[in-house]
C-alpha atoms as a PDB file:
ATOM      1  CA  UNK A   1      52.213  71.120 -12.659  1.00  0.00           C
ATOM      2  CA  UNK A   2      53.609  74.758 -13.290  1.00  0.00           C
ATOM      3  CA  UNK A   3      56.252  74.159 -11.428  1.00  0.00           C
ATOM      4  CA  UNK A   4      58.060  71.703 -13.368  1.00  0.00           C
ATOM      5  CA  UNK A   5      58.175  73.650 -16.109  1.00  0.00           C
ATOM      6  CA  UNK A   6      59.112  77.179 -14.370  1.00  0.00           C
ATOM      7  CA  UNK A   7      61.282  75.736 -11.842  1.00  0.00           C
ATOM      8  CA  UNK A   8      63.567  73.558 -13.227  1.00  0.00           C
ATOM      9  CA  UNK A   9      66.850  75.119 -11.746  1.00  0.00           C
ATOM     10  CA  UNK A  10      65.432  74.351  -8.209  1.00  0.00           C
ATOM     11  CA  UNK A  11      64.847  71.296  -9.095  1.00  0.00           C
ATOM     12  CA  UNK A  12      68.689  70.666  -9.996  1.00  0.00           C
ATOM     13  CA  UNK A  13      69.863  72.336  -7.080  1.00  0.00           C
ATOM     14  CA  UNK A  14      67.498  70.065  -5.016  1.00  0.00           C
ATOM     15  CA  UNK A  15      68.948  67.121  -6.779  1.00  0.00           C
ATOM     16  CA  UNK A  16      72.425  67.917  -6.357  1.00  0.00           C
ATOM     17  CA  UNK A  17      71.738  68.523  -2.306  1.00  0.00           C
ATOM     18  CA  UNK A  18      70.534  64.889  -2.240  1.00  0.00           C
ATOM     19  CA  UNK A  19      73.450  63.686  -4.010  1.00  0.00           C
ATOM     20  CA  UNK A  20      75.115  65.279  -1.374  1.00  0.00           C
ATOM     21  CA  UNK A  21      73.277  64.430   1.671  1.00  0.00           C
ATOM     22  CA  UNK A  22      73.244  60.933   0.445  1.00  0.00           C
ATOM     23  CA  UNK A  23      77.512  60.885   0.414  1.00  0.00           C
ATOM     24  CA  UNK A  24      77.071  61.936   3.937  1.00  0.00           C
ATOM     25  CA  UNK A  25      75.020  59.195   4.706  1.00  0.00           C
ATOM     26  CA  UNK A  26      77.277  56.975   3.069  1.00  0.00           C
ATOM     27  CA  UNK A  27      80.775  58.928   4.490  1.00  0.00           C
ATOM     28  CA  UNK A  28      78.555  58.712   8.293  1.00  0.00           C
ATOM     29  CA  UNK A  29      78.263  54.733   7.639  1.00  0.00           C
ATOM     30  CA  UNK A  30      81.607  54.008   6.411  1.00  0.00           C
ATOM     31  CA  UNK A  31      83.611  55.743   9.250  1.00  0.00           C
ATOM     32  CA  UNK A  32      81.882  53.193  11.737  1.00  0.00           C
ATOM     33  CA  UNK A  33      81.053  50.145   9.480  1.00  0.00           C
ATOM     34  CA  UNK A  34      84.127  48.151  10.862  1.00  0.00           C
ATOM     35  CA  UNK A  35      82.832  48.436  14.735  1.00  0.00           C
ATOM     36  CA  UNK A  36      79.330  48.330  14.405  1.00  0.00           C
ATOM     37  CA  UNK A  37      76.933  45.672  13.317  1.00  0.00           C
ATOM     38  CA  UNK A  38      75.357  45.432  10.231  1.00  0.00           C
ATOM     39  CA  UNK A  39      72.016  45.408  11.678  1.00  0.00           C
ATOM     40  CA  UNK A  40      72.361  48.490  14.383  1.00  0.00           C
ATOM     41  CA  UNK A  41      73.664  50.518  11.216  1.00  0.00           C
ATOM     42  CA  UNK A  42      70.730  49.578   9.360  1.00  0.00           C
ATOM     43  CA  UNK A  43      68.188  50.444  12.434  1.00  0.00           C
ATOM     44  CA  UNK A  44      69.721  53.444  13.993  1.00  0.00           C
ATOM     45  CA  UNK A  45      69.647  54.960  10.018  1.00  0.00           C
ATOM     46  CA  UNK A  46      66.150  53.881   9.371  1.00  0.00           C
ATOM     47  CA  UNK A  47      64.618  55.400  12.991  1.00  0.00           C
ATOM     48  CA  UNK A  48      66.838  58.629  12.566  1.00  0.00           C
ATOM     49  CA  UNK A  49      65.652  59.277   9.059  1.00  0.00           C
ATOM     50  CA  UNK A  50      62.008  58.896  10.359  1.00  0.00           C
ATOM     51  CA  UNK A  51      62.484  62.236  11.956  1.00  0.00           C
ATOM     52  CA  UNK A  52      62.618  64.244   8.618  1.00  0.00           C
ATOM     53  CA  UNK A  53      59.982  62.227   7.253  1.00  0.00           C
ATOM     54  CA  UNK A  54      57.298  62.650   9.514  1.00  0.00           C
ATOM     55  CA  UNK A  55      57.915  65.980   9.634  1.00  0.00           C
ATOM     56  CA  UNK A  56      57.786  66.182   5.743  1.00  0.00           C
ATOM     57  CA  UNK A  57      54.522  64.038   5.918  1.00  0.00           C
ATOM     58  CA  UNK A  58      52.741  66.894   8.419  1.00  0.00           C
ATOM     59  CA  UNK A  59      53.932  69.555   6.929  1.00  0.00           C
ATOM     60  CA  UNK A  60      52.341  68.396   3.655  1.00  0.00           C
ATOM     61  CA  UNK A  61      48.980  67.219   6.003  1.00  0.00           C
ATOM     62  CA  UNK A  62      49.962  63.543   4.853  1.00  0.00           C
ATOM     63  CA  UNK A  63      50.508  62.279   8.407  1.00  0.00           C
ATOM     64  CA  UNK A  64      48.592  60.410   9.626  1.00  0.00           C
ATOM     65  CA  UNK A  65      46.263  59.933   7.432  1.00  0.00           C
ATOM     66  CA  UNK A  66      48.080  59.722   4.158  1.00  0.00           C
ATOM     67  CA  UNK A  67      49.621  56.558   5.331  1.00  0.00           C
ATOM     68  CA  UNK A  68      46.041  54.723   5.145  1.00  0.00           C
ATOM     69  CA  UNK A  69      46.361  52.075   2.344  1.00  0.00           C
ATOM     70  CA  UNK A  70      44.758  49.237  -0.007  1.00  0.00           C
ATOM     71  CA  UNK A  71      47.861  47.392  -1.174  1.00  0.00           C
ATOM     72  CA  UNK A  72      49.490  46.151   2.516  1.00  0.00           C
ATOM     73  CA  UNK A  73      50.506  43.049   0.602  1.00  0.00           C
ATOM     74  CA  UNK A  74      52.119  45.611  -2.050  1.00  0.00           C
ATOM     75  CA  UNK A  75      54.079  47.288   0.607  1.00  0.00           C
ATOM     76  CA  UNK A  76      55.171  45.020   2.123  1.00  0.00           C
ATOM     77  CA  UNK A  77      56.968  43.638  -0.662  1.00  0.00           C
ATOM     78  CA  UNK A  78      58.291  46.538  -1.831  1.00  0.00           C
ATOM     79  CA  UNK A  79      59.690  47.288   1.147  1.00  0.00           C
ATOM     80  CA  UNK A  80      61.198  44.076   2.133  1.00  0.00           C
ATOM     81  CA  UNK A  81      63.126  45.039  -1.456  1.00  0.00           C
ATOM     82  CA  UNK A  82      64.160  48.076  -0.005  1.00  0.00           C
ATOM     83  CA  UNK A  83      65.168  46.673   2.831  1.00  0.00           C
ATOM     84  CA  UNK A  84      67.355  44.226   1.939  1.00  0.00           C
ATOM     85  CA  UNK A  85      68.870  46.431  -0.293  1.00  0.00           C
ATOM     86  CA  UNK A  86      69.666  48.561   2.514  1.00  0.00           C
ATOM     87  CA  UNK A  87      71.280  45.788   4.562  1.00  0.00           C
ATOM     88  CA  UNK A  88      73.183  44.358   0.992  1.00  0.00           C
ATOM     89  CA  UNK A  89      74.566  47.895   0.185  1.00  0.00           C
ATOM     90  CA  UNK A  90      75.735  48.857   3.829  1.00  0.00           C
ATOM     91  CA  UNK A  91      77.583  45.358   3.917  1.00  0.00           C
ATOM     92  CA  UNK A  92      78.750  46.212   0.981  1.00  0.00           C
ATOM     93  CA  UNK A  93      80.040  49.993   1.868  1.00  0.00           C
ATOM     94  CA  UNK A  94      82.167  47.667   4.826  1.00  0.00           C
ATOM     95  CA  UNK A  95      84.024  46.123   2.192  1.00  0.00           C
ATOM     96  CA  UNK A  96      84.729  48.451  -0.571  1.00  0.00           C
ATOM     97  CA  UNK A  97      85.479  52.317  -1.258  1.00  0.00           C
ATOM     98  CA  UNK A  98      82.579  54.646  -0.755  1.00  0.00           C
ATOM     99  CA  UNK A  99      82.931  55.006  -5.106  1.00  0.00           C
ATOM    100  CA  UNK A 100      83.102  51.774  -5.806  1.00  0.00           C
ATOM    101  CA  UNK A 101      79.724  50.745  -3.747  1.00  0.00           C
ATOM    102  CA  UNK A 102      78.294  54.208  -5.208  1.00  0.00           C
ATOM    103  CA  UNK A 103      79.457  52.751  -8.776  1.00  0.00           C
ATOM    104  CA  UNK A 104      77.989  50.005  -8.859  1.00  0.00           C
ATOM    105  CA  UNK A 105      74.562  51.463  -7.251  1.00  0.00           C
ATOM    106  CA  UNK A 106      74.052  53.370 -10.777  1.00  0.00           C
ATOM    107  CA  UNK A 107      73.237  49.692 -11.956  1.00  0.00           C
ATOM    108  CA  UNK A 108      69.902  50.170 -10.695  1.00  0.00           C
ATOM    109  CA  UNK A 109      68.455  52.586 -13.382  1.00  0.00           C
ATOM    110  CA  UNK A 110      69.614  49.764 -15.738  1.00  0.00           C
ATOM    111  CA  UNK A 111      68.643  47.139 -13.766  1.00  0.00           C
ATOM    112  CA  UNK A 112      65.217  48.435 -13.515  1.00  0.00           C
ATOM    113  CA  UNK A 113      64.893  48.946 -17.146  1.00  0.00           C
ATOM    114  CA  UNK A 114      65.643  45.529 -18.053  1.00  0.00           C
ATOM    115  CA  UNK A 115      63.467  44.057 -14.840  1.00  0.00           C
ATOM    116  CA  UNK A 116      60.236  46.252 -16.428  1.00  0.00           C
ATOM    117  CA  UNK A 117      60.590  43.847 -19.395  1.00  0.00           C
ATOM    118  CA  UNK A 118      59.854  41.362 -17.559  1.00  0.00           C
ATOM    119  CA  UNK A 119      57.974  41.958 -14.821  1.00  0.00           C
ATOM    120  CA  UNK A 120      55.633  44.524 -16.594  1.00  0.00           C
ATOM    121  CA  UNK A 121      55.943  43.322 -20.196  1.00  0.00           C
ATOM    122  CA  UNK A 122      57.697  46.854 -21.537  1.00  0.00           C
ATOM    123  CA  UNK A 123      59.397  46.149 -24.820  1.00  0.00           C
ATOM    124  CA  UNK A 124      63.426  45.337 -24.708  1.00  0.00           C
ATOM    125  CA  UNK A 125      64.775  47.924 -26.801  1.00  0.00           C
ATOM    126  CA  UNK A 126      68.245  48.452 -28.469  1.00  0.00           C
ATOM    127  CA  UNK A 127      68.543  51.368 -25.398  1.00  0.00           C
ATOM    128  CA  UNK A 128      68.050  48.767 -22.631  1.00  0.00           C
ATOM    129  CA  UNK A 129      70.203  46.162 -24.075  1.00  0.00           C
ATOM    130  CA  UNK A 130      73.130  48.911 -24.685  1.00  0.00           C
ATOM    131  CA  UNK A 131      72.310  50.068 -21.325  1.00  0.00           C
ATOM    132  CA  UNK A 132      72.821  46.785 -19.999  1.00  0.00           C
ATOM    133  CA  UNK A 133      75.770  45.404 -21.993  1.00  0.00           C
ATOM    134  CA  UNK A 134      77.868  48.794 -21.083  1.00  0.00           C
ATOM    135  CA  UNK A 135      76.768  48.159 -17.562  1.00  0.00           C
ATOM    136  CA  UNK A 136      78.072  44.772 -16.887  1.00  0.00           C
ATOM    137  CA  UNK A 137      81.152  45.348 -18.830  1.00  0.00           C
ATOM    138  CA  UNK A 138      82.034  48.055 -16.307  1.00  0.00           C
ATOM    139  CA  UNK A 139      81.066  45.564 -13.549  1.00  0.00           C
ATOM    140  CA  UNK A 140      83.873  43.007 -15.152  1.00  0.00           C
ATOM    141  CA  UNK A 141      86.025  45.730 -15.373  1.00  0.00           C
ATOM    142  CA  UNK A 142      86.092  46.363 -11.806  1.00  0.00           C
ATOM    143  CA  UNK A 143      86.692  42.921 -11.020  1.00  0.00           C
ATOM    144  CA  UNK A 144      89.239  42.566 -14.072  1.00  0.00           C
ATOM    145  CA  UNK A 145      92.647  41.940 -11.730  1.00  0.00           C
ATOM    146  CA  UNK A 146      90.459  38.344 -10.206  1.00  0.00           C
ATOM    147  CA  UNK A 147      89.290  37.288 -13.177  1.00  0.00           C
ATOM    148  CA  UNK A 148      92.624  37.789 -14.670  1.00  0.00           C
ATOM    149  CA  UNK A 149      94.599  35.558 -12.182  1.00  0.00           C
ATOM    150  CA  UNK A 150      95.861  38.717  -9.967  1.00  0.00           C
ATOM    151  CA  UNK A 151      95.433  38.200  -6.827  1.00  0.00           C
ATOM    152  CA  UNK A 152      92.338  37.324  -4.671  1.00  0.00           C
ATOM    153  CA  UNK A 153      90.999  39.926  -2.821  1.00  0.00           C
ATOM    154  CA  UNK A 154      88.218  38.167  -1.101  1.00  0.00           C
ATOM    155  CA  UNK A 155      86.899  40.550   1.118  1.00  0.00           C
ATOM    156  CA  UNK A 156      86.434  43.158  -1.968  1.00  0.00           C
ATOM    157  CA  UNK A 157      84.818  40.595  -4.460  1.00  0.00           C
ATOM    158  CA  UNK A 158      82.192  39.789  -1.308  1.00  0.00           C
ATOM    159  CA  UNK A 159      81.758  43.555  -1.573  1.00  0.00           C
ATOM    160  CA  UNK A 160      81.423  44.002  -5.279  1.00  0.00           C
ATOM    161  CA  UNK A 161      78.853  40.644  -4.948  1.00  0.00           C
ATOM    162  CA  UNK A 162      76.928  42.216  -2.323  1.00  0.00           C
ATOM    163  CA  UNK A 163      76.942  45.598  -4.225  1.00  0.00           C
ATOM    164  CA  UNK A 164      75.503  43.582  -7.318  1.00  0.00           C
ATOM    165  CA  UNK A 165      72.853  42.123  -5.138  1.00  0.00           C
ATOM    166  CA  UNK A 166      72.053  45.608  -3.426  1.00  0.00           C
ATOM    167  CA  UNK A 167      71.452  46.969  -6.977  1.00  0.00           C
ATOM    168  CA  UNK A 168      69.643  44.179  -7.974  1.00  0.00           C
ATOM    169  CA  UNK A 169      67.067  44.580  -4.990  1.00  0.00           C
ATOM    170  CA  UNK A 170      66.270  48.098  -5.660  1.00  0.00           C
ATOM    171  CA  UNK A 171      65.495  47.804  -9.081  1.00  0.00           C
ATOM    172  CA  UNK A 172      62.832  45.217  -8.126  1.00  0.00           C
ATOM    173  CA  UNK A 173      62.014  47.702  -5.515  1.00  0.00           C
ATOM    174  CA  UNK A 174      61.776  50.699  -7.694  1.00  0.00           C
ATOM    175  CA  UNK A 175      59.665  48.602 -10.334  1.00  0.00           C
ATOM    176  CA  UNK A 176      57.209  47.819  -7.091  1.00  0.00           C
ATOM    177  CA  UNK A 177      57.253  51.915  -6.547  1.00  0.00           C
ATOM    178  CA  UNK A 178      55.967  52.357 -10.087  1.00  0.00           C
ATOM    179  CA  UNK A 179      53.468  49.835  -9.543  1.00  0.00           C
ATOM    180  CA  UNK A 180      52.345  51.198  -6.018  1.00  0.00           C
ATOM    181  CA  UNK A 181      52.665  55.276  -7.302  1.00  0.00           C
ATOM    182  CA  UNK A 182      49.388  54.079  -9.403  1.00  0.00           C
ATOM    183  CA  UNK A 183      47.305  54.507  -6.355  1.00  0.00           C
ATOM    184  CA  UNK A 184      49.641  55.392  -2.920  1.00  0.00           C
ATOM    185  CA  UNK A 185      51.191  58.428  -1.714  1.00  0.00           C
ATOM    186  CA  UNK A 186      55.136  58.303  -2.096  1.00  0.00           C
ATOM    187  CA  UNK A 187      55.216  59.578   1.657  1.00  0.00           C
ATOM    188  CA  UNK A 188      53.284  56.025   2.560  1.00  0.00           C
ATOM    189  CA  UNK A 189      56.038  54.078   0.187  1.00  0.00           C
ATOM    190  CA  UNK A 190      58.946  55.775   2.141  1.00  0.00           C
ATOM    191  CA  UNK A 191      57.427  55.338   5.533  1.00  0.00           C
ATOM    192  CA  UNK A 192      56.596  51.619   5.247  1.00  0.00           C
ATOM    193  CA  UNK A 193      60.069  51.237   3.713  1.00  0.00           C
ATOM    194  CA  UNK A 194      61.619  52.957   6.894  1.00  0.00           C
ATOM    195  CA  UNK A 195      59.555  50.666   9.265  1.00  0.00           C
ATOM    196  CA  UNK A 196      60.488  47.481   7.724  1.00  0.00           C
ATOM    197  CA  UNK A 197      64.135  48.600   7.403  1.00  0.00           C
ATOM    198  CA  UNK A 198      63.584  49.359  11.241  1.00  0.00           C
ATOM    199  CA  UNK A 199      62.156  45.698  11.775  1.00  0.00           C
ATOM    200  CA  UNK A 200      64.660  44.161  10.398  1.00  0.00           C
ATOM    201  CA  UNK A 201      67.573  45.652  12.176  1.00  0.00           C
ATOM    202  CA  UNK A 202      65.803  44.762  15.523  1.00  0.00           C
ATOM    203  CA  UNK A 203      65.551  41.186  14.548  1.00  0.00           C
ATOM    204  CA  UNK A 204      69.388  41.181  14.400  1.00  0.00           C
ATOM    205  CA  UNK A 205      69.828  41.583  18.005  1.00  0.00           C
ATOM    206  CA  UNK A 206      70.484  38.220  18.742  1.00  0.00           C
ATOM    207  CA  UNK A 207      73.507  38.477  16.531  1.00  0.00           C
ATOM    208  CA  UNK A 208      74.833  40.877  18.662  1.00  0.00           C
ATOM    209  CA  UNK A 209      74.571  44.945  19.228  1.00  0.00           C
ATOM    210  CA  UNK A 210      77.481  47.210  21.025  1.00  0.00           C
ATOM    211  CA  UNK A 211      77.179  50.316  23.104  1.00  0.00           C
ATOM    212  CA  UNK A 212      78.295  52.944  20.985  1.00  0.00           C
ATOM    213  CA  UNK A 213      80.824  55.258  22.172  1.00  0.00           C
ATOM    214  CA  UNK A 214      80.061  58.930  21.406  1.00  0.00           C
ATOM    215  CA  UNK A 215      81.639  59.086  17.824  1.00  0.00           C
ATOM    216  CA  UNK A 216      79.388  56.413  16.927  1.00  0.00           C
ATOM    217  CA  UNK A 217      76.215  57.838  17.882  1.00  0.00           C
ATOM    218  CA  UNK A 218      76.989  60.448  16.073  1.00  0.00           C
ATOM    219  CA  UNK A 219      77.654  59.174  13.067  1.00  0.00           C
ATOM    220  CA  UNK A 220      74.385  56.645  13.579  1.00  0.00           C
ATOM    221  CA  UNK A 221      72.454  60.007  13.625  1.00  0.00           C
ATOM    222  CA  UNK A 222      74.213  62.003  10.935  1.00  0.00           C
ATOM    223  CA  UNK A 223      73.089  58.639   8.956  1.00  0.00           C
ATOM    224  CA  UNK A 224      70.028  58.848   9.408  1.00  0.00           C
ATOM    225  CA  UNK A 225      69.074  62.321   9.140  1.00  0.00           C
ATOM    226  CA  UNK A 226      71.625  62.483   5.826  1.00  0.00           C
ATOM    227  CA  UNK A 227      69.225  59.718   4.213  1.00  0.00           C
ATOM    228  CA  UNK A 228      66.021  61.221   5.772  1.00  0.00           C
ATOM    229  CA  UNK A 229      66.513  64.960   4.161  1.00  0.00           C
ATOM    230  CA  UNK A 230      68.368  63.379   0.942  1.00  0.00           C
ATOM    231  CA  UNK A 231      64.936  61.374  -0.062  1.00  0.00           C
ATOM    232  CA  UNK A 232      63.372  64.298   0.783  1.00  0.00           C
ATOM    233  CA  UNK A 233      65.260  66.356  -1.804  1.00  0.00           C
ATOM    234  CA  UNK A 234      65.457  64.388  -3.998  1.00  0.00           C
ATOM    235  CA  UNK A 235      61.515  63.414  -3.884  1.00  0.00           C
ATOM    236  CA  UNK A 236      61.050  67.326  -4.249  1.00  0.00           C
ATOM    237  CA  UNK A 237      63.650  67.919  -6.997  1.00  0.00           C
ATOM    238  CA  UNK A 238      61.018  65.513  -9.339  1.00  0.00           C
ATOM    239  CA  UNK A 239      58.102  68.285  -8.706  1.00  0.00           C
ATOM    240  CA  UNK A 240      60.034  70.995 -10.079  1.00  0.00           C
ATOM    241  CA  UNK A 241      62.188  69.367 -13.343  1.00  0.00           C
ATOM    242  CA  UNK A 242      61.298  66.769 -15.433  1.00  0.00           C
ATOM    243  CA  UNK A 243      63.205  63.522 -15.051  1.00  0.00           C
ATOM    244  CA  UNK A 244      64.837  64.225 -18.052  1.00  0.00           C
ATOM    245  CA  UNK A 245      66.466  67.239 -16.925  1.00  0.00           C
ATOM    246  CA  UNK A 246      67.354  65.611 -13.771  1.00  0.00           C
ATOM    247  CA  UNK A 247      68.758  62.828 -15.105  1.00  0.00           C
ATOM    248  CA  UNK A 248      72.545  64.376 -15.634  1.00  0.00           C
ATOM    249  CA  UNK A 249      73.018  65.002 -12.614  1.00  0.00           C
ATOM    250  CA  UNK A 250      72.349  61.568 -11.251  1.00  0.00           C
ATOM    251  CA  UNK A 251      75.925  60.725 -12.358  1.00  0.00           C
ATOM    252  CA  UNK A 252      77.388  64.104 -10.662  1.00  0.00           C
ATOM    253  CA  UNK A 253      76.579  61.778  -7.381  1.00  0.00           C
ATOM    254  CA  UNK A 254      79.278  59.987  -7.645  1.00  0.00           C
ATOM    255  CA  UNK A 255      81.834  63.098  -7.270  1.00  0.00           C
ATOM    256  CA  UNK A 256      81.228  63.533  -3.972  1.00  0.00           C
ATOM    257  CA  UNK A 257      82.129  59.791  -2.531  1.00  0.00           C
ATOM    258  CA  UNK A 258      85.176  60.009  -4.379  1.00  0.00           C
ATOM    259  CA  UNK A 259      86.620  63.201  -2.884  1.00  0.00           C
ATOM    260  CA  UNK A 260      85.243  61.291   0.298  1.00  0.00           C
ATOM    261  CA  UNK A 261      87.653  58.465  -0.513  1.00  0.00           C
ATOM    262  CA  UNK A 262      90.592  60.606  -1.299  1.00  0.00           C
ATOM    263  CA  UNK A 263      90.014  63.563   1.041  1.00  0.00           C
ATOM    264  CA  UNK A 264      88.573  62.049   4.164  1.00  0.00           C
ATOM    265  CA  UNK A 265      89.638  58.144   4.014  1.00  0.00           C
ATOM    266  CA  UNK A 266      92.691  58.469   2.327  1.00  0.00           C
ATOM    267  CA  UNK A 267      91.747  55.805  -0.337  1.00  0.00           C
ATOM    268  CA  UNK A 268      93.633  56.024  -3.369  1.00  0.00           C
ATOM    269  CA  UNK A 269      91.238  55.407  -6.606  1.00  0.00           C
ATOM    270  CA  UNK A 270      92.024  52.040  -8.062  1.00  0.00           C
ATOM    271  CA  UNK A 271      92.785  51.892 -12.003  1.00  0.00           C
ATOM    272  CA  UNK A 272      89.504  49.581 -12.242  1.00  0.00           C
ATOM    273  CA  UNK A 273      87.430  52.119 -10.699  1.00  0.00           C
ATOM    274  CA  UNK A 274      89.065  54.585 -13.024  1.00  0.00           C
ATOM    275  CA  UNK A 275      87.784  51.975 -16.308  1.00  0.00           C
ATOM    276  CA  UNK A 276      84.885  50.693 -14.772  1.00  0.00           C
ATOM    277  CA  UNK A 277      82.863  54.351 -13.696  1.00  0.00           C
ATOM    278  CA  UNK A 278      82.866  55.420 -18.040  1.00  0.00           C
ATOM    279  CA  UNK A 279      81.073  51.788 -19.012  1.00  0.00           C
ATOM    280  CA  UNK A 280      78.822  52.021 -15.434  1.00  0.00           C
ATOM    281  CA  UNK A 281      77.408  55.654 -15.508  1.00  0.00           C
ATOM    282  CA  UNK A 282      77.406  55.482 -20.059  1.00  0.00           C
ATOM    283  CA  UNK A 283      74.920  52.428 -19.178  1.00  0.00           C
ATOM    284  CA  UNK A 284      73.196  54.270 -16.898  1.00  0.00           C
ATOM    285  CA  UNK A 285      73.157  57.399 -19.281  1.00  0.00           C
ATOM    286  CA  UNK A 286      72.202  55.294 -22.376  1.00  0.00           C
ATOM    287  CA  UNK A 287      68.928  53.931 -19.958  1.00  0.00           C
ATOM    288  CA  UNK A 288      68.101  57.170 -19.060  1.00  0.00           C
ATOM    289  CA  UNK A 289      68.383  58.012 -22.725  1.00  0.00           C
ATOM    290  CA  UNK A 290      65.616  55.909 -23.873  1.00  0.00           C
ATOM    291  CA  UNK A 291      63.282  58.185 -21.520  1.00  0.00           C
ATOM    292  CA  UNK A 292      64.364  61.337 -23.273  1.00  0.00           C
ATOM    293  CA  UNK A 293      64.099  60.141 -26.251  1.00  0.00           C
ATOM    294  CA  UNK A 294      60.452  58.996 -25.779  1.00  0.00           C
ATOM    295  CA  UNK A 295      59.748  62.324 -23.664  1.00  0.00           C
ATOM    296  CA  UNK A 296      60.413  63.797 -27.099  1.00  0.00           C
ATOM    297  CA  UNK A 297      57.979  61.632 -29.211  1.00  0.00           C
ATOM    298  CA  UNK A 298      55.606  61.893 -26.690  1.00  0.00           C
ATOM    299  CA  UNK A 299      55.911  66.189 -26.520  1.00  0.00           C
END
C-alpha cells in the first residue's frame, strides 16, 4: 500500500503510456478497418494481446493458477460485456475519426456511475446527474448538423450509434469488474475477457476472413500487443496513485487520437467534435469528481 502514496508520479507516467499505447491500438485498427473484417480485427487483437498478459500473469506467479475461479457464471458475463464492446467500438472506429470514437468512449465513467444506481442501489447524486446531463448534451452536439436538417451522413450516425452502444457495454462491464474485484484476481478478469473476445471473433468466420497482406499483419499485431501492454499500464498505474490523482489524465487520452487524425490520417477536426469534447470529458470530469470529493470525506 506504500506505494500509492510514495509513488504517485509513476503512477501518472504509467497512465499516460497507456493512453498512449491504447491510440496505437486504435491508430493500428483504423489504418486496416476498411479491408478487414470486423471479426478478424477483433480476434487477431484479442490473441496478440494474450502475449503480454500471460507474461504479466507469470511474472506476478498468477499463471496458472491465479486464473482458478468461483464466479464462471460472473465471468462470463462480464466478459461477454467486454466483448461486445470490443466488437461495437471497432465497428465504430470504421466509421468515424479515431477522436470522435475516443470521445464518445469517455461516456463510460458516466455511464457507469449512473448504471451503479441501478444495478447496485448507489444513491443518484446531483454529481451523477450533472455528469450525465453534460454528457449527453455533448453526444447531441456531435450529432447537431442531423438533427438540425443538414445533411445525412449515414455511415457516421451508424458510427456515433455504435460508439453509444460500445460505451454503454463497458459500463455494464466495468460495474461487473467491481462486482467480480470482491473476490477474483484482475489478471483472471482480463484473461477471460481476452478468451471470449477470442471466441467470438472465431465464430465470425462464416461471415468471411481475408488473407492479410503484410501491412495488415502488422498492424493486427501492433493491435494487439498496443492493447495487451496498455491494460497492463494502466492496471499498474492504479497500484502506485490513487484514482483520484489519476483521474486528470484520463482526459489527456484523447490528445493523442487527435494528432492521429490530423497528423497520420489527414482528418480535419469537425466543429462538432470541437463543441462536443468540453460537454463529453466536463461529464466525465464532474463523475470523477464525485469520487474526489468523497475520497476527501472519507480521509
Amino acid at each position: 500500500m506504500s506505494d500509492v502514496k510514495d509513488r504517485p508520479m509513476y503512477g501518472i507516467g504509467l497512465r499516460v503510456l497507456s493512453g498512449l499505447l491504447f491510440a496505437g491500438m486504435f491508430i493500428s485498427v483504423k489504418a486496416i478497418s476498411a479491408d478487414v473484417p470486423l471479426g478478424e480485427l477483433v480476434f487477431f487483437r484479442s490473441f496478440f494481446a494474450l502475449i503480454p498478459l500471460v507474461i504479466f500473469l507469470w511474472i506476478r506467479c498468477e499463471f496458472p493458477g491465479g486464473l482458478a475461479t468461483k464466479r464462471p457464471l460472473d465471468h462470463v458475463l462480464r466478459a461477454s460485456f467486454g466483448a461486445i464492446a470490443l466488437f461495437t467500438s471497432f465497428a465504430a472506429l470504421a466509421r468515424l475519426n479515431i477522436a470522435e470514437a475516443s470521445l464518445l468512449a469517455q461516456l463510460s465513467p458516466i455511464l457507469t456511475a449512473l448504471a451503479a444506481v441501478v444495478l447496485l442501489s448507489e444513491r443518484l447524486t446531483i454529481w451523477r446527474v450533472g455528469g450525465l446531463a453534460l454528457g449527453f448534451a455533448g453526444v447531441v452536439a456531435l450529432v447537431w448538423p442531423e438533427l438540425s436538417g443538414g445533411a445525412l451522413e449515414r455511415t457516421r450516425l451508424i458510427g456515433i450509434g455504435l460508439g453509444l452502444i460500445s460505451a454503454v457495454l463497458a459500463a455494464l462491464a466495468l460495474i461487473m469488474v467491481r462486482s467480480l474485484n470482491r473476490t477474483e484476481s484482475p489478471g483472471a478478469i482480463a484473461f477471460y475477457f481476452v478468451i471470449a473476445s477470442m471466441i467470438g471473433g472465431v465464430i465470425s468466420i462464416p461471415w468471411g476472413w481475408i488473407m492479410p497482406d503484410v501491412f495488415m499483419l502488422v498492424c493486427l499485431v501492433l493491435a494487439g500487443l498496443f492493447g495487451g501492454f496498455a491494460h497492463i499500464a494502466m492496471t499498474l498505474s492504479f497500484r502506485y496513485a490513487e484514482a483520484s490523482r489519476l483521474a486528470p489524465f484520463e482526459y489527456l487520452t484523447l490528445l493523442w487520437p487527435l494528432l492521429a487524425d490530423v497528423f497520420l490520417f489527414r482528418l480535419p477536426i469537425s466543429t462538432t467534435f470541437v463543441l462536443a469534447a468540453p460537454l463529453v470529458l466536463a461529464g466525465a470530469a464532474v463523475a470523477a469528481g464525485e469520487g474526489r470529493r468523497l475520497g476527501k470525506l472519507g480521509a
